[in-house]
C-alpha atoms as a PDB file:
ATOM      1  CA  UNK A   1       6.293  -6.166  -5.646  1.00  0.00           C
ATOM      2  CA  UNK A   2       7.234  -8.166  -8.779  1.00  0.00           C
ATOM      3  CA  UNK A   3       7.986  -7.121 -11.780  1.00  0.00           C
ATOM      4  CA  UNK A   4       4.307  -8.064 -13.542  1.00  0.00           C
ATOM      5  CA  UNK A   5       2.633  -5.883 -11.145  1.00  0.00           C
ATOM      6  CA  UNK A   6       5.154  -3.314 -11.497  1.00  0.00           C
ATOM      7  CA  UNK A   7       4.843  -3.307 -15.149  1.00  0.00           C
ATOM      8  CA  UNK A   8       0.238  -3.314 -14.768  1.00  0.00           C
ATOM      9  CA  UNK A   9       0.663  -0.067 -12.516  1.00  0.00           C
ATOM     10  CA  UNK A  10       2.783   1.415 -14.840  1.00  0.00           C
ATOM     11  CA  UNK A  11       0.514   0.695 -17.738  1.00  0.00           C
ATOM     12  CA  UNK A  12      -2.688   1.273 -15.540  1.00  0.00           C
ATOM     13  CA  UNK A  13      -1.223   4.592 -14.745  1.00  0.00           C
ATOM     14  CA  UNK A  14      -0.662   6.016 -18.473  1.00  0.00           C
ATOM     15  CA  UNK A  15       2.162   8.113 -17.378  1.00  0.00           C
ATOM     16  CA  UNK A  16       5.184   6.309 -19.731  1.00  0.00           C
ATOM     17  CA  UNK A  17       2.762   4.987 -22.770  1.00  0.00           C
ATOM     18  CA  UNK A  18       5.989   5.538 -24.621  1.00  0.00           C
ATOM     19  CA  UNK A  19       7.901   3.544 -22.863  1.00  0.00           C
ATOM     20  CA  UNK A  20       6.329   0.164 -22.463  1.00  0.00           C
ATOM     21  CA  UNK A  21       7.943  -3.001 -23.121  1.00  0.00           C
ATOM     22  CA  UNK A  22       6.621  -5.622 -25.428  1.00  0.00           C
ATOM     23  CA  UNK A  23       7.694  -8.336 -24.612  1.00  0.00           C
ATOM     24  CA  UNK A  24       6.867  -7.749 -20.544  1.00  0.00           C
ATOM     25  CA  UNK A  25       3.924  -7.122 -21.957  1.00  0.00           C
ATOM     26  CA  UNK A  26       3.458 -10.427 -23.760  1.00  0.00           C
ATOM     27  CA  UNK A  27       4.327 -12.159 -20.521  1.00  0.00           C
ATOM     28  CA  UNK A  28       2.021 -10.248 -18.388  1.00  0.00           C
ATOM     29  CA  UNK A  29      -0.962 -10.615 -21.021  1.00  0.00           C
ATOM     30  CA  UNK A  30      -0.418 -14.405 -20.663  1.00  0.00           C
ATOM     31  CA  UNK A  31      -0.210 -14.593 -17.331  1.00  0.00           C
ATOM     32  CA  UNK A  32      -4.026 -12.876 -17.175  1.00  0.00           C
ATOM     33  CA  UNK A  33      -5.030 -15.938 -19.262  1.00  0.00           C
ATOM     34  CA  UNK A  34      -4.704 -14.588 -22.875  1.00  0.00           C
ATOM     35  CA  UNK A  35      -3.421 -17.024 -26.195  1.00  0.00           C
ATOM     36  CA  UNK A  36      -1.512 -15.362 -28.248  1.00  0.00           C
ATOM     37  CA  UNK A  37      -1.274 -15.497 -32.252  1.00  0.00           C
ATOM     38  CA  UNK A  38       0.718 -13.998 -34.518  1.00  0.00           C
ATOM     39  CA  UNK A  39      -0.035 -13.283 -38.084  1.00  0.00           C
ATOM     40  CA  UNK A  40       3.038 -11.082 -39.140  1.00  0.00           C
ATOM     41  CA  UNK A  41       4.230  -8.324 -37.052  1.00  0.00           C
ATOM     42  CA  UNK A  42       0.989  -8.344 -35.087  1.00  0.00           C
ATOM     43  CA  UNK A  43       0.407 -10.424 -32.099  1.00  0.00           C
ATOM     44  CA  UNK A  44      -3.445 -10.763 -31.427  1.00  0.00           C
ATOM     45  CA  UNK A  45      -4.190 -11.382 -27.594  1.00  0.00           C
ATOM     46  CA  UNK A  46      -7.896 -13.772 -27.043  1.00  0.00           C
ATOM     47  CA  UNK A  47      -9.484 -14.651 -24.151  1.00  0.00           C
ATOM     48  CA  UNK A  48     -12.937 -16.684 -23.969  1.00  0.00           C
ATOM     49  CA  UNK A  49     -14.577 -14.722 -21.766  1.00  0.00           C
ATOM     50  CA  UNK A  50     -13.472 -10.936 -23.058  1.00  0.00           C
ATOM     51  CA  UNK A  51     -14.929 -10.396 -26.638  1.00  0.00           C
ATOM     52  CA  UNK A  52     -12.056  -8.082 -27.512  1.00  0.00           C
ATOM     53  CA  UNK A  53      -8.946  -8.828 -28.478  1.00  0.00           C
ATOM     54  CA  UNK A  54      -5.335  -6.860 -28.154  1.00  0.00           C
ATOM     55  CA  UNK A  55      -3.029  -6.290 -31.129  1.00  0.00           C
ATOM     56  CA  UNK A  56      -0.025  -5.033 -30.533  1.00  0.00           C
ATOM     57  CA  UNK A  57       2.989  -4.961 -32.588  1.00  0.00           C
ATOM     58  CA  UNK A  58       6.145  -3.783 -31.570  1.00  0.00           C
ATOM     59  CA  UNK A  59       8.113  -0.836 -32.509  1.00  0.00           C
ATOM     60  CA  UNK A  60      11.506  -1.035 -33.434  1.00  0.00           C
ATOM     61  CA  UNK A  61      13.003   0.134 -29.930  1.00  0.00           C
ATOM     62  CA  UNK A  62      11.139  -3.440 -28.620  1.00  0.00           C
ATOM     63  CA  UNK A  63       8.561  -0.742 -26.920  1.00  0.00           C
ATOM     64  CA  UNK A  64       4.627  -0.844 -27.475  1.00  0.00           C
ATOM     65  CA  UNK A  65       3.130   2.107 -29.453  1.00  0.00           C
ATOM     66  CA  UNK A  66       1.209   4.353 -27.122  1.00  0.00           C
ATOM     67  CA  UNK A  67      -2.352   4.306 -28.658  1.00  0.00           C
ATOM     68  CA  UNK A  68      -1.752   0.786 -28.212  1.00  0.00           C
ATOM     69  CA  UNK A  69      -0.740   1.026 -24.349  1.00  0.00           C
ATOM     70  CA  UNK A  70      -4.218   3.417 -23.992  1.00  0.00           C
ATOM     71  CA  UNK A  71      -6.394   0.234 -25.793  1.00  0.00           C
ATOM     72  CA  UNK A  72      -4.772  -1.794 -23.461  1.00  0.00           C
ATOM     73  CA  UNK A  73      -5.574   0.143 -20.349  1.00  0.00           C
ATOM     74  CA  UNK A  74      -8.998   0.626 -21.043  1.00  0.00           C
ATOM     75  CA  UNK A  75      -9.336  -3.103 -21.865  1.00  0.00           C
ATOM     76  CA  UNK A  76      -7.863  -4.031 -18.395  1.00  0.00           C
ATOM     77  CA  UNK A  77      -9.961  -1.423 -16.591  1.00  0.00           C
ATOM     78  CA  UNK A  78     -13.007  -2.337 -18.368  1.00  0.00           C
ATOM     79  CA  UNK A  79     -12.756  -6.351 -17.351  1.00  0.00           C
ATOM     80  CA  UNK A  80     -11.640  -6.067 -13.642  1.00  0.00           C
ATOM     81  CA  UNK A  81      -8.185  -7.239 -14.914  1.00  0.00           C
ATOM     82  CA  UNK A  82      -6.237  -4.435 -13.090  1.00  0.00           C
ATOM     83  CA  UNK A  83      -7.008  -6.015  -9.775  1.00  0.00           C
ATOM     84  CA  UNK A  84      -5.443  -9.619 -10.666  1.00  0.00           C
END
């Protein structure tokens, strides 16, 4: 299993919210087809065909914040993206 999937299932299953990378996270989001933009510490995720759009910004331990991890999940679930 490689380490993208790995990192979806742990995200899909909202055990470790806490404890999510970033910047696997950035990798993963582009490898679903996302651009990414940054307008200060926020990095804004867009896809054409998804209407919303991700921000995450990183806490200082490099990790996402967990409300942030729950969007996230819910966004995936919600577009079929936890099956890619």
């Amino acid at each position: 299993m490689g380490r993208r999937r790995r990192l979806l299932e742990r995200i899909l299953s909202g055990r470790s919210d806490a404890n999510i990378p970033f910047e696997q996270t950035r990798t993963l989001l582009k490898s679903l087809g996302f651009e990414e933009r940054i307008v200060g510490s926020h990095h804004i995720f867009a896809r054409r065909d998804i209407p919303r759009r991700p921000d995450l910004q990183p806490t200082r331990e490099a990790k996402l914040k967990p409300y942030q991890v729950k969007q996230l999940r819910e966004l995936l679930v919600e577009y079929g993206l936890d099956k890619e």
